[in-house]
PDB file of N, CA and C in Angstrom:
ATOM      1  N   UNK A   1       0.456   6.752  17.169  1.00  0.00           N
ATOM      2  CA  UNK A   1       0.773   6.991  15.765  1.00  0.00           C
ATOM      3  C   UNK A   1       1.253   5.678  15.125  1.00  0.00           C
ATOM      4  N   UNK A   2       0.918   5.024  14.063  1.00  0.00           N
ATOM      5  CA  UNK A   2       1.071   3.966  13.200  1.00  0.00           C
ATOM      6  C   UNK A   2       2.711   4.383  12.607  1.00  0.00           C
ATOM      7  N   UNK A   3       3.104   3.394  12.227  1.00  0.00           N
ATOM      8  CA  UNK A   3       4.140   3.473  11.478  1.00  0.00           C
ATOM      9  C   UNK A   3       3.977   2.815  10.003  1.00  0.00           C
ATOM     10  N   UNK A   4       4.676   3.393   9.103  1.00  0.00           N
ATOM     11  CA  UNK A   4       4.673   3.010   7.880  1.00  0.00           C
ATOM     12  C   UNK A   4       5.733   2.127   6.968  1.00  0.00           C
ATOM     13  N   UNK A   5       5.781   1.066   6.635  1.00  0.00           N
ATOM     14  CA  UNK A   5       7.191   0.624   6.044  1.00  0.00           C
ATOM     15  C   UNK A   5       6.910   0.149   4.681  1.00  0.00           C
ATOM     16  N   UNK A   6       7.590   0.060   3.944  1.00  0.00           N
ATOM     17  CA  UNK A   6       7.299  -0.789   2.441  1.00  0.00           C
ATOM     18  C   UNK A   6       8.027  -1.921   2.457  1.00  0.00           C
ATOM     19  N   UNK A   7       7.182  -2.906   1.852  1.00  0.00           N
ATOM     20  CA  UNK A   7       7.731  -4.577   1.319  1.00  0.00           C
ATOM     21  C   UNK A   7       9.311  -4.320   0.812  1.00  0.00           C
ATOM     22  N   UNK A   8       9.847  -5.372   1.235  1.00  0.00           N
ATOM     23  CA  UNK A   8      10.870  -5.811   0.451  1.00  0.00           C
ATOM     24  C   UNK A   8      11.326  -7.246   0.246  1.00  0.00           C
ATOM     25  N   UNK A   9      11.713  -7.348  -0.867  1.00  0.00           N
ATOM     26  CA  UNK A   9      11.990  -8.989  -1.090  1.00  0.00           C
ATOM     27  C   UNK A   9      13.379  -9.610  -0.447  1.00  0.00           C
ATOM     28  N   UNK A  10      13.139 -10.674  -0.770  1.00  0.00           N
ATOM     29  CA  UNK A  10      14.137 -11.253  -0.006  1.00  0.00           C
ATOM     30  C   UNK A  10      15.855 -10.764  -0.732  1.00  0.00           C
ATOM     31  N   UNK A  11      16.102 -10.827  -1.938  1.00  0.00           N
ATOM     32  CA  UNK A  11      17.025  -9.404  -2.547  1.00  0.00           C
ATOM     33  C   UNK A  11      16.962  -8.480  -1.935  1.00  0.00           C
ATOM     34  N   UNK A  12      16.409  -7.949  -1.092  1.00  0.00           N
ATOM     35  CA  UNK A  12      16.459  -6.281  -0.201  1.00  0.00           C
ATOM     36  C   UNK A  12      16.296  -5.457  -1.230  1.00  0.00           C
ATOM     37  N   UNK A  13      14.886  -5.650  -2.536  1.00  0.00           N
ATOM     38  CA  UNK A  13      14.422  -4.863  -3.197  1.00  0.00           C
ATOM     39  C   UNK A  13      13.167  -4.354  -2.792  1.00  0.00           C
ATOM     40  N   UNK A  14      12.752  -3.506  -3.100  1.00  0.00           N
ATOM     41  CA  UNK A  14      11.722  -2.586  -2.156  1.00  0.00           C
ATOM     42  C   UNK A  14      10.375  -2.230  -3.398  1.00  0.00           C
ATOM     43  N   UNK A  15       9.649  -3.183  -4.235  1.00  0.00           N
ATOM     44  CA  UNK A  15       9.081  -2.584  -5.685  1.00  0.00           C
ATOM     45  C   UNK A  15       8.554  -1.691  -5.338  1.00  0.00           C
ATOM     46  N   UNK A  16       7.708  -1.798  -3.916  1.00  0.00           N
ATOM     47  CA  UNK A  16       6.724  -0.227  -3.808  1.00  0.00           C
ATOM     48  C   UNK A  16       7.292   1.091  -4.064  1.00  0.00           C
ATOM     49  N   UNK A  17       8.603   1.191  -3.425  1.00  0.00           N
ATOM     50  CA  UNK A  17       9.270   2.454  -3.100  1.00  0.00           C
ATOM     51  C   UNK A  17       9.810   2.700  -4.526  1.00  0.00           C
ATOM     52  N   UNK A  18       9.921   1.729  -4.953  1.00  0.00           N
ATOM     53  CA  UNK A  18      10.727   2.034  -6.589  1.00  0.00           C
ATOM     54  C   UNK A  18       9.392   2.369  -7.567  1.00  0.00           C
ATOM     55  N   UNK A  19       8.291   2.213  -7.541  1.00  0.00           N
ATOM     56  CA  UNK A  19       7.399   2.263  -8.204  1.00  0.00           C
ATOM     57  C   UNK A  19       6.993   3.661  -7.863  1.00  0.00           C
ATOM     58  N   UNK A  20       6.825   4.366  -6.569  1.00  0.00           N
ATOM     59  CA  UNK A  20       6.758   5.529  -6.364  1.00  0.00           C
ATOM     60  C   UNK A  20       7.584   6.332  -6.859  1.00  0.00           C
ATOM     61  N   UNK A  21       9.145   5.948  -6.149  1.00  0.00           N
ATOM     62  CA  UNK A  21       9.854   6.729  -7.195  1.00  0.00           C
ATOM     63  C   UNK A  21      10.183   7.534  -8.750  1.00  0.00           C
ATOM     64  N   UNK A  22       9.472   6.760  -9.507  1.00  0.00           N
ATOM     65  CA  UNK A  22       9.565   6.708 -10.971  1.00  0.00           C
ATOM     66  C   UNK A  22       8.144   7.319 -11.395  1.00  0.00           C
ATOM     67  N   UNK A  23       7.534   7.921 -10.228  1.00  0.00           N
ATOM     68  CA  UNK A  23       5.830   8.684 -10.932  1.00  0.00           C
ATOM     69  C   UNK A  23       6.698  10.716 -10.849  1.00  0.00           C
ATOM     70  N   UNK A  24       5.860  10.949 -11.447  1.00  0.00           N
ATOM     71  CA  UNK A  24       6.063  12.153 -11.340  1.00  0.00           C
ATOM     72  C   UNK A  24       5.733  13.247  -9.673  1.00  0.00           C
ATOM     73  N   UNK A  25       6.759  14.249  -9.558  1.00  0.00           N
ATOM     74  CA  UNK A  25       6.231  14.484  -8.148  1.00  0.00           C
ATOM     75  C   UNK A  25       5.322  14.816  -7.832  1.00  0.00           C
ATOM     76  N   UNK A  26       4.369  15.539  -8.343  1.00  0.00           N
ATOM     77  CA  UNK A  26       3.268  15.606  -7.809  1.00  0.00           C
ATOM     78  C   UNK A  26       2.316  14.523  -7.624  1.00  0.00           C
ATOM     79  N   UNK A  27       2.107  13.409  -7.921  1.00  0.00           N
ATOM     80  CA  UNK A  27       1.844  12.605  -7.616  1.00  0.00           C
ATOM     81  C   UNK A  27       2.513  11.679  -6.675  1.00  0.00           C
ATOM     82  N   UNK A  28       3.882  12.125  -6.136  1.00  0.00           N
ATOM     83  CA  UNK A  28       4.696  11.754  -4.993  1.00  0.00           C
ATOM     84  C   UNK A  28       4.276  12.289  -3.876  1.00  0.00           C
ATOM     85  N   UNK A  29       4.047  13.584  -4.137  1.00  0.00           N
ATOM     86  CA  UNK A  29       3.086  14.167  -3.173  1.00  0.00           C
ATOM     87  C   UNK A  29       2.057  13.923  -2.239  1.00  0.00           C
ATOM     88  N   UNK A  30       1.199  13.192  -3.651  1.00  0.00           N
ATOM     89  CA  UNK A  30      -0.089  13.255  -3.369  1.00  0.00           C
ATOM     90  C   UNK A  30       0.198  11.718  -2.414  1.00  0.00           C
ATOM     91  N   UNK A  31       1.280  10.973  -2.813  1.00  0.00           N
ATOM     92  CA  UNK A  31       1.120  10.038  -2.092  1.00  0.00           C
ATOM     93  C   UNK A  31       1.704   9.853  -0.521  1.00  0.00           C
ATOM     94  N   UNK A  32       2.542  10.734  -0.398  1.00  0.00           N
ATOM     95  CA  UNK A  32       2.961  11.408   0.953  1.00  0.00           C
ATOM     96  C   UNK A  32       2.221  12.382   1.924  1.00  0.00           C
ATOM     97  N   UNK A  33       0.663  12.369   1.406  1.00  0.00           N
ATOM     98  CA  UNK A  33      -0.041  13.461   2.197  1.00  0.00           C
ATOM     99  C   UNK A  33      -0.687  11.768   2.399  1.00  0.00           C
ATOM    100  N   UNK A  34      -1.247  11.014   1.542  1.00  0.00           N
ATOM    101  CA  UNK A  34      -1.877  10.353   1.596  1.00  0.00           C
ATOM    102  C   UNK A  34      -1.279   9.510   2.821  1.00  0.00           C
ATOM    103  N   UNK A  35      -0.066   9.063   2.801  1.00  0.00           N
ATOM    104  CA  UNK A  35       1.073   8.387   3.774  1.00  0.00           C
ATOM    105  C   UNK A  35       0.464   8.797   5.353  1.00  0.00           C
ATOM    106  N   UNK A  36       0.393   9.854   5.583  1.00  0.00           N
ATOM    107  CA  UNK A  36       0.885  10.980   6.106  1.00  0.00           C
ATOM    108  C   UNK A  36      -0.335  10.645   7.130  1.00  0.00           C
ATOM    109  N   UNK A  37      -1.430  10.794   6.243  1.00  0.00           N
ATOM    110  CA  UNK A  37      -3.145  10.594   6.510  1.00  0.00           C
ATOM    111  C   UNK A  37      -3.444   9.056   7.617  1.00  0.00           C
ATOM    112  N   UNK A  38      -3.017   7.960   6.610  1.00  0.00           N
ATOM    113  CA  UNK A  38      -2.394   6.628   7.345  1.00  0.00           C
ATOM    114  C   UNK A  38      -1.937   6.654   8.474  1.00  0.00           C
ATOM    115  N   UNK A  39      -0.900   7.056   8.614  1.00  0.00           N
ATOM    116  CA  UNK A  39      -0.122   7.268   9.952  1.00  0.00           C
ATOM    117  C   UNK A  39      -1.460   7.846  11.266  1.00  0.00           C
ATOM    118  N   UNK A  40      -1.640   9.132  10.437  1.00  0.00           N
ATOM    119  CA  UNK A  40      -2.201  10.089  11.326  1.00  0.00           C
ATOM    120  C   UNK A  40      -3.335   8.871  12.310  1.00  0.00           C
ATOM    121  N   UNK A  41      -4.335   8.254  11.392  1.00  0.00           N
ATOM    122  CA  UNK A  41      -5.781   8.281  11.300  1.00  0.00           C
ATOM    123  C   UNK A  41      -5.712   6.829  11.509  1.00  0.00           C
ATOM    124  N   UNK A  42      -4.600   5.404  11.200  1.00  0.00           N
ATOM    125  CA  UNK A  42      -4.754   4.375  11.058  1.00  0.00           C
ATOM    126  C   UNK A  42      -5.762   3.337  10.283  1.00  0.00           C
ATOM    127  N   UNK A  43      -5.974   2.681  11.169  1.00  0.00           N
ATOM    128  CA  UNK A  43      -7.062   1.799  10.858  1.00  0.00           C
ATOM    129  C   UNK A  43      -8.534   2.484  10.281  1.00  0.00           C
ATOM    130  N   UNK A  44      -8.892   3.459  11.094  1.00  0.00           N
ATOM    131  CA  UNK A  44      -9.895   4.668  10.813  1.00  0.00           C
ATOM    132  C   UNK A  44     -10.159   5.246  10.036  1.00  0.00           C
ATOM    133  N   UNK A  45      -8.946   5.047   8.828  1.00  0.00           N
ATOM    134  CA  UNK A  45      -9.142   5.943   7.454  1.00  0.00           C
ATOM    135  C   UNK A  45      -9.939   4.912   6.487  1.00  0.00           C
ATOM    136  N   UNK A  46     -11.160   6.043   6.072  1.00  0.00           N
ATOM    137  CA  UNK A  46     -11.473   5.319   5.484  1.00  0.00           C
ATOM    138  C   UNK A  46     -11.640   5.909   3.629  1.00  0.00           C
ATOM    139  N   UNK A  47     -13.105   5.893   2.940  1.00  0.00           N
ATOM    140  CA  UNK A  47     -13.521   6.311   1.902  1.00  0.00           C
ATOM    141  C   UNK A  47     -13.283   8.012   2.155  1.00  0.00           C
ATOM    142  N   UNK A  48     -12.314   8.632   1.384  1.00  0.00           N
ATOM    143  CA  UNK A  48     -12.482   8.168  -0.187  1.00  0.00           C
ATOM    144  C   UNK A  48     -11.226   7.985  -0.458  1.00  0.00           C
ATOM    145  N   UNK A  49     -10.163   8.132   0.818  1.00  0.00           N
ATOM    146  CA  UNK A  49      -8.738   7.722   1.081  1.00  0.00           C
ATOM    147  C   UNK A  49      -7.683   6.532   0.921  1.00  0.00           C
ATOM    148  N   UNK A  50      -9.083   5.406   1.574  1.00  0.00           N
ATOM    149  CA  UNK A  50      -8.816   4.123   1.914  1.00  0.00           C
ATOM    150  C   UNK A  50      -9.783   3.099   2.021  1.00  0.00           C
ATOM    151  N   UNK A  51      -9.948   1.469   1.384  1.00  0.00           N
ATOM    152  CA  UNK A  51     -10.853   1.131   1.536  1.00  0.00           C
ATOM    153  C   UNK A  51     -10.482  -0.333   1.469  1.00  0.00           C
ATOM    154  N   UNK A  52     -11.436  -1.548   2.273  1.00  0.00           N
ATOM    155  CA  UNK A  52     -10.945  -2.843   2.453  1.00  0.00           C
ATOM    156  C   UNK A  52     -10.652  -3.396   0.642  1.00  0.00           C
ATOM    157  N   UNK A  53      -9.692  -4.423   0.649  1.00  0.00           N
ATOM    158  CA  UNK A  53      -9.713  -4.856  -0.551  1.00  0.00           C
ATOM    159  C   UNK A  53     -10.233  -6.581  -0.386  1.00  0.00           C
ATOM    160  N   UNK A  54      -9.735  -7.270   0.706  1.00  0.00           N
ATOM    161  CA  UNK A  54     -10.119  -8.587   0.803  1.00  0.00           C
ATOM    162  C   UNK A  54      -9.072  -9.030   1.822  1.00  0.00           C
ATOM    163  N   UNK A  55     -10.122  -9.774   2.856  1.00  0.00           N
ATOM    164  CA  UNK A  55      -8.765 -10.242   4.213  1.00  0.00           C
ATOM    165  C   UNK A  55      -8.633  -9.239   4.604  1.00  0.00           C
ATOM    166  N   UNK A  56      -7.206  -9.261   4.561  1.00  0.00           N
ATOM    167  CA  UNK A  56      -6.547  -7.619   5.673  1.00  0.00           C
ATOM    168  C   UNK A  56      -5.929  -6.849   4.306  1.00  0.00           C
ATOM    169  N   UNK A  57      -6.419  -7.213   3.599  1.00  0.00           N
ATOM    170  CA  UNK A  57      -5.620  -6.062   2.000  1.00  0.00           C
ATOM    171  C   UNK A  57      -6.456  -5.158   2.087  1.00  0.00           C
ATOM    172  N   UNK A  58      -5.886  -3.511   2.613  1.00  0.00           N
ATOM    173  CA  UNK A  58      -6.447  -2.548   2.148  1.00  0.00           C
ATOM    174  C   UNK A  58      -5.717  -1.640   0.417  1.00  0.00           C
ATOM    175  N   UNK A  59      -6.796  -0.765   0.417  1.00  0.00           N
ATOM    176  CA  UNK A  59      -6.124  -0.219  -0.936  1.00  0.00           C
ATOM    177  C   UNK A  59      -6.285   1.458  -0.143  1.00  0.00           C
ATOM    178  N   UNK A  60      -4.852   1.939  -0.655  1.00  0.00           N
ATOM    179  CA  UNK A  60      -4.591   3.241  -0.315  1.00  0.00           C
ATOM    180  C   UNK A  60      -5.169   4.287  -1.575  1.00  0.00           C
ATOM    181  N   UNK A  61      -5.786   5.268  -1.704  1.00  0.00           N
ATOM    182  CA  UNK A  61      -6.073   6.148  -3.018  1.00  0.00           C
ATOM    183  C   UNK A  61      -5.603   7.257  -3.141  1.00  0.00           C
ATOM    184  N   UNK A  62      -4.325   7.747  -3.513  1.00  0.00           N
ATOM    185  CA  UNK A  62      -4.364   8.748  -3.479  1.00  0.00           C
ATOM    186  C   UNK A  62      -3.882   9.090  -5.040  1.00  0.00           C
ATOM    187  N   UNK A  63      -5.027   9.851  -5.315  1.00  0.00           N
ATOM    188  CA  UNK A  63      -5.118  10.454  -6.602  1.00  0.00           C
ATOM    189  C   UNK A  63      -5.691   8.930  -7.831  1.00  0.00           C
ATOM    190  N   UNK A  64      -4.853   8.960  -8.957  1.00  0.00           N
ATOM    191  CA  UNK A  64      -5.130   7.806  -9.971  1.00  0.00           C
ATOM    192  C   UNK A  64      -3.903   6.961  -9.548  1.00  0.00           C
ATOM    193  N   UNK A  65      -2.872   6.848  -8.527  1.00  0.00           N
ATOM    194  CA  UNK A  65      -2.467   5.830  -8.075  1.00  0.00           C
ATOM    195  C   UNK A  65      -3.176   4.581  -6.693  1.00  0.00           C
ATOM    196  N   UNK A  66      -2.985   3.136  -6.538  1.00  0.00           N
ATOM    197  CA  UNK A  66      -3.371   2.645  -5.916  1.00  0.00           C
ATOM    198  C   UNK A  66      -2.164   1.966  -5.281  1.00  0.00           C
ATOM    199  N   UNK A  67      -2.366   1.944  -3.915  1.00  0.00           N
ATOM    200  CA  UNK A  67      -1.193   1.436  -3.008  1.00  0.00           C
ATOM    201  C   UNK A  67      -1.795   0.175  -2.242  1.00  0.00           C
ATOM    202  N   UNK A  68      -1.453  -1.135  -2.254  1.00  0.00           N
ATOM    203  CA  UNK A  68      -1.967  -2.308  -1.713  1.00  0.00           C
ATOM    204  C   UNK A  68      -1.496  -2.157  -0.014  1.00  0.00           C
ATOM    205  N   UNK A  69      -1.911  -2.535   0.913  1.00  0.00           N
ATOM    206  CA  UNK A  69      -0.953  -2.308   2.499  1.00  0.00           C
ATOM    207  C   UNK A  69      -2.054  -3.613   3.661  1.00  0.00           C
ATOM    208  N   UNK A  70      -1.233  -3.681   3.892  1.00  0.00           N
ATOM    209  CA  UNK A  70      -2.408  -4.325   5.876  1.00  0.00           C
ATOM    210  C   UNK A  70      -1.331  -3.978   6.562  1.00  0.00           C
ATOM    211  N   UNK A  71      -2.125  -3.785   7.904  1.00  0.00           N
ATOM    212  CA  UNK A  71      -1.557  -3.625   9.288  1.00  0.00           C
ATOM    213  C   UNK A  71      -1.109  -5.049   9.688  1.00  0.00           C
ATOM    214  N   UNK A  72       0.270  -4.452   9.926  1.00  0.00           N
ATOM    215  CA  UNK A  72       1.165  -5.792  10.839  1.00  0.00           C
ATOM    216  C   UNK A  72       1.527  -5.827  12.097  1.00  0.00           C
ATOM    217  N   UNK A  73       2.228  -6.589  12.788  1.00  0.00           N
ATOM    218  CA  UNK A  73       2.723  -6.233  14.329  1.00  0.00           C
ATOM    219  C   UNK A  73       3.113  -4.784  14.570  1.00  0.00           C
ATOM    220  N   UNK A  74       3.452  -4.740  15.470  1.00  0.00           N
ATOM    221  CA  UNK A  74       3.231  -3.663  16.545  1.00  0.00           C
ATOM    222  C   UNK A  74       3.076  -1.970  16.445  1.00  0.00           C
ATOM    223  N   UNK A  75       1.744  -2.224  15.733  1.00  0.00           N
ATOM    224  CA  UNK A  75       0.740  -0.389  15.084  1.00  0.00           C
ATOM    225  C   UNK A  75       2.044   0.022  14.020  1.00  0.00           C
ATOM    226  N   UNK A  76       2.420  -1.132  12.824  1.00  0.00           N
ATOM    227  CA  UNK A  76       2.888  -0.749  11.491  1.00  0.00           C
ATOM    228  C   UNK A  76       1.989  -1.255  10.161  1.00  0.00           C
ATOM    229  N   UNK A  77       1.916  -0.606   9.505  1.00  0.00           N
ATOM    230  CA  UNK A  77       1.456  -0.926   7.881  1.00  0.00           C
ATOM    231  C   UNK A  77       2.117  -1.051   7.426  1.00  0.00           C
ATOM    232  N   UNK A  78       2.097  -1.957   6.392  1.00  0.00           N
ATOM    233  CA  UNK A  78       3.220  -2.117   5.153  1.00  0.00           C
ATOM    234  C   UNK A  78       2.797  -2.351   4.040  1.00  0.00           C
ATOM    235  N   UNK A  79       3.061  -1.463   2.825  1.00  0.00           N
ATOM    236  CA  UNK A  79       2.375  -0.954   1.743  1.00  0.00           C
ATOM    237  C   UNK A  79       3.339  -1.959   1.082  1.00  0.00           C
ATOM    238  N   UNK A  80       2.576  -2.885   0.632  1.00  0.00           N
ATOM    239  CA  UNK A  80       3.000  -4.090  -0.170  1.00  0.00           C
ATOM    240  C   UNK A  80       2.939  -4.123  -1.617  1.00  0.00           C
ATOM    241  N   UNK A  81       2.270  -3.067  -3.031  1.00  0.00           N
ATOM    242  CA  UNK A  81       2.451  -3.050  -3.747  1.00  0.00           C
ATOM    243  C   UNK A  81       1.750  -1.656  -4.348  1.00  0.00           C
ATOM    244  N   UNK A  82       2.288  -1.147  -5.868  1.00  0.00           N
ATOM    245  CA  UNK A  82       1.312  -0.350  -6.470  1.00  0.00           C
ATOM    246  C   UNK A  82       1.355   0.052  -8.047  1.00  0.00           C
ATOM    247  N   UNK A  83       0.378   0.375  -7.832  1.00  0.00           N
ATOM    248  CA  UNK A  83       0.216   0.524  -9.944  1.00  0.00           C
ATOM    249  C   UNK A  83      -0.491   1.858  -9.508  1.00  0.00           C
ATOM    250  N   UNK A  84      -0.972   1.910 -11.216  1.00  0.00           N
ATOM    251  CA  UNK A  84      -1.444   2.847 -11.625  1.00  0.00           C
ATOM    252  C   UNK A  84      -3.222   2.682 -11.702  1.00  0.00           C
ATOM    253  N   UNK A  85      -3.777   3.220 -11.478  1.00  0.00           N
ATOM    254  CA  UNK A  85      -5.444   2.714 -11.597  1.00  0.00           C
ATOM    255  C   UNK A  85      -5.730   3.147 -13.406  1.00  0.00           C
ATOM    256  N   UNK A  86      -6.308   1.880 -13.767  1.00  0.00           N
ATOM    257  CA  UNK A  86      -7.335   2.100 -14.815  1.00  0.00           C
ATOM    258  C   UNK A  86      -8.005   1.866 -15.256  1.00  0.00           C
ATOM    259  N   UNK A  87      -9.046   1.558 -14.102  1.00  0.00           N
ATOM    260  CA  UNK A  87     -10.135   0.808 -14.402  1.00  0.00           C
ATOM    261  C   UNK A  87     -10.809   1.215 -13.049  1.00  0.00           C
ATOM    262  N   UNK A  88     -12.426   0.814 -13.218  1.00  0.00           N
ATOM    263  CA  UNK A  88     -13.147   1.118 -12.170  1.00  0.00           C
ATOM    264  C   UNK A  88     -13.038   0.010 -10.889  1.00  0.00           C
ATOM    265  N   UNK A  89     -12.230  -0.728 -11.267  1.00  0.00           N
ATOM    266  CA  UNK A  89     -12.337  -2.618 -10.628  1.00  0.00           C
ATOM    267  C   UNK A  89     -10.469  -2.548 -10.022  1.00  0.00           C
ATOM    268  N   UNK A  90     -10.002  -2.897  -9.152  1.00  0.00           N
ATOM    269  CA  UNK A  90      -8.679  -3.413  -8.918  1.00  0.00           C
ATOM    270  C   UNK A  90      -8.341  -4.710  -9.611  1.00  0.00           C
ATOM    271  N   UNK A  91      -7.543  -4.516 -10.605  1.00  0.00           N
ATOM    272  CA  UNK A  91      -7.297  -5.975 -11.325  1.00  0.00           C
ATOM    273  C   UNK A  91      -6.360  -7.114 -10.419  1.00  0.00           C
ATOM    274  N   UNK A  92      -7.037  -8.259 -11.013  1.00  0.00           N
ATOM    275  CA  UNK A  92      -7.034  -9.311 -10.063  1.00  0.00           C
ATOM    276  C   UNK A  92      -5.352  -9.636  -9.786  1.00  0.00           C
ATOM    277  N   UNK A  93      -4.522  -9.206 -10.871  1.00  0.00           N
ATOM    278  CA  UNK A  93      -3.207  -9.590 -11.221  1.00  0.00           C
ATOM    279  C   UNK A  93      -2.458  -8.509  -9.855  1.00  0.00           C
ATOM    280  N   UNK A  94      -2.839  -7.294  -9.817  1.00  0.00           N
ATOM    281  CA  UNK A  94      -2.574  -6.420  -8.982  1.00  0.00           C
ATOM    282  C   UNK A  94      -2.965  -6.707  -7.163  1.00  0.00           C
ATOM    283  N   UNK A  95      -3.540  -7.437  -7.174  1.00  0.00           N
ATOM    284  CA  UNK A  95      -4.540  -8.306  -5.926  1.00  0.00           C
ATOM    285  C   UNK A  95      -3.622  -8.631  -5.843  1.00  0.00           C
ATOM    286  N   UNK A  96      -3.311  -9.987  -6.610  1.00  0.00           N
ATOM    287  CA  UNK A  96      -2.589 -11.351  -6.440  1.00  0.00           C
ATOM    288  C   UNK A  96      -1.081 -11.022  -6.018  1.00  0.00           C
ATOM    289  N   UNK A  97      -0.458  -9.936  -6.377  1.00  0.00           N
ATOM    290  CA  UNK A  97       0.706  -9.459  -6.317  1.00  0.00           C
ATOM    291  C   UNK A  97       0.763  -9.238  -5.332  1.00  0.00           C
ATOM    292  N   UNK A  98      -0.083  -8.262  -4.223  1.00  0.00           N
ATOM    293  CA  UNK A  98      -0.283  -7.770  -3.002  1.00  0.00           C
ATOM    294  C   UNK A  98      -0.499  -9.200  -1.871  1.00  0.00           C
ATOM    295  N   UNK A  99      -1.328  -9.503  -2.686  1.00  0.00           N
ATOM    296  CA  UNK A  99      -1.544 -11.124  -1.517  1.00  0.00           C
ATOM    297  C   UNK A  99      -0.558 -11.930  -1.092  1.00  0.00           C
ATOM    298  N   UNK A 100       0.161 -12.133  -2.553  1.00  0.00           N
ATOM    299  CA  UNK A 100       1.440 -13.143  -1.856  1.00  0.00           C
ATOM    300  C   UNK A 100       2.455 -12.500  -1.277  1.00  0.00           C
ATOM    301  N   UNK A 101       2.567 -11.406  -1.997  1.00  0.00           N
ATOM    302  CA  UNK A 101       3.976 -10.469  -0.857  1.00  0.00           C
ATOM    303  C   UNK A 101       2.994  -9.879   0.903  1.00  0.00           C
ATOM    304  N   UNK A 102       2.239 -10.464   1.106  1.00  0.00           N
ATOM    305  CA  UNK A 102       1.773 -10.237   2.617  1.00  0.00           C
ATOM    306  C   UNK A 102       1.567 -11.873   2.898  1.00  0.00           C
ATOM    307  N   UNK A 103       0.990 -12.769   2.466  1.00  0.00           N
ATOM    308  CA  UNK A 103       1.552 -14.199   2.695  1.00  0.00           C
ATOM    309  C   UNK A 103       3.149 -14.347   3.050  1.00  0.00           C
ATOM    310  N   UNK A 104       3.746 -14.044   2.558  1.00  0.00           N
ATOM    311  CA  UNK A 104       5.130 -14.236   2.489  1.00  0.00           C
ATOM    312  C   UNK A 104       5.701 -13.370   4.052  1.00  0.00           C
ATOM    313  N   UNK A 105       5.355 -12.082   4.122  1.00  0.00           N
ATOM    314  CA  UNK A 105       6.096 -11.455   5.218  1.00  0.00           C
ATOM    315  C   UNK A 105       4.986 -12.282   6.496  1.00  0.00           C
ATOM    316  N   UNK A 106       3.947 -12.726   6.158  1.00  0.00           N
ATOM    317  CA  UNK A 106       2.738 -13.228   7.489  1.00  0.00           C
ATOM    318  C   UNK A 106       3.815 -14.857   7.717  1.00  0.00           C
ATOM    319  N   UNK A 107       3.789 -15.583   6.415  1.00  0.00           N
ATOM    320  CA  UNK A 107       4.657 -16.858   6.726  1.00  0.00           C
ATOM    321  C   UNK A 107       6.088 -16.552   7.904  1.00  0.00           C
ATOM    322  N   UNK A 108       6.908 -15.634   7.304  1.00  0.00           N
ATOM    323  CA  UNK A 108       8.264 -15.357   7.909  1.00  0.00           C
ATOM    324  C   UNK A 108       8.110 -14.956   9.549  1.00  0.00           C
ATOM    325  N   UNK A 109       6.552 -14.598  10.010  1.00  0.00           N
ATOM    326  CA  UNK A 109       6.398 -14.220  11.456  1.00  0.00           C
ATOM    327  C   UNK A 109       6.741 -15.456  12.326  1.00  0.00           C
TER     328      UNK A 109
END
């Protein structure tokens, strides 16, 4: 079974978890089955759940939210950022956000 953790900055702020927080629950939900799925299924999950974004950036889907994550040491993911989807494309600003907060925890190894 994979384990799951969310980013945090060097402040011991956590944006993913706070960004979840502040959606409505059913869409908390949807992102805790989705969680849930991750864990279960790992690396293996794929469309229409989960899908490569670039490098080791996957994008999590659950529902009209998008969750940025890669697999790190020892069988954990860490869901490194998320918005809201609105658009057919992952915007590049939303990428870039995800990239350097996994640069950053890959540098600190």
């Amino acid at each position: 079974m994979w384990r799951i953790v969310f980013y945090k900055d060097r402040r011991g702020k956590c944006p993913p978890l706070e960004f979840i927080e502040e959606l409505p629950i059913v869409e908390q939900a949807k992102i805790r089955n989705t969680l849930r799925l991750l864990q279960e299924f790992g690396p293996h999950l794929t469309m229409p759940h989960a899908r490569p974004i670039k490098d080791k950036l996957w994008e999590l889907r659950p529902g009209g939210i998008r969750l940025f994550y890669f697999a790190f040491i020892d069988q954990q993911f860490v869901i490194l950022h998320g918005y809201r989807k609105q658009s057919m494309k992952a915007p590049e600003r939303e990428i870039a956000t995800a990239l350097r907060r996994m640069q950053e925890l890959l540098d600190e190894e």
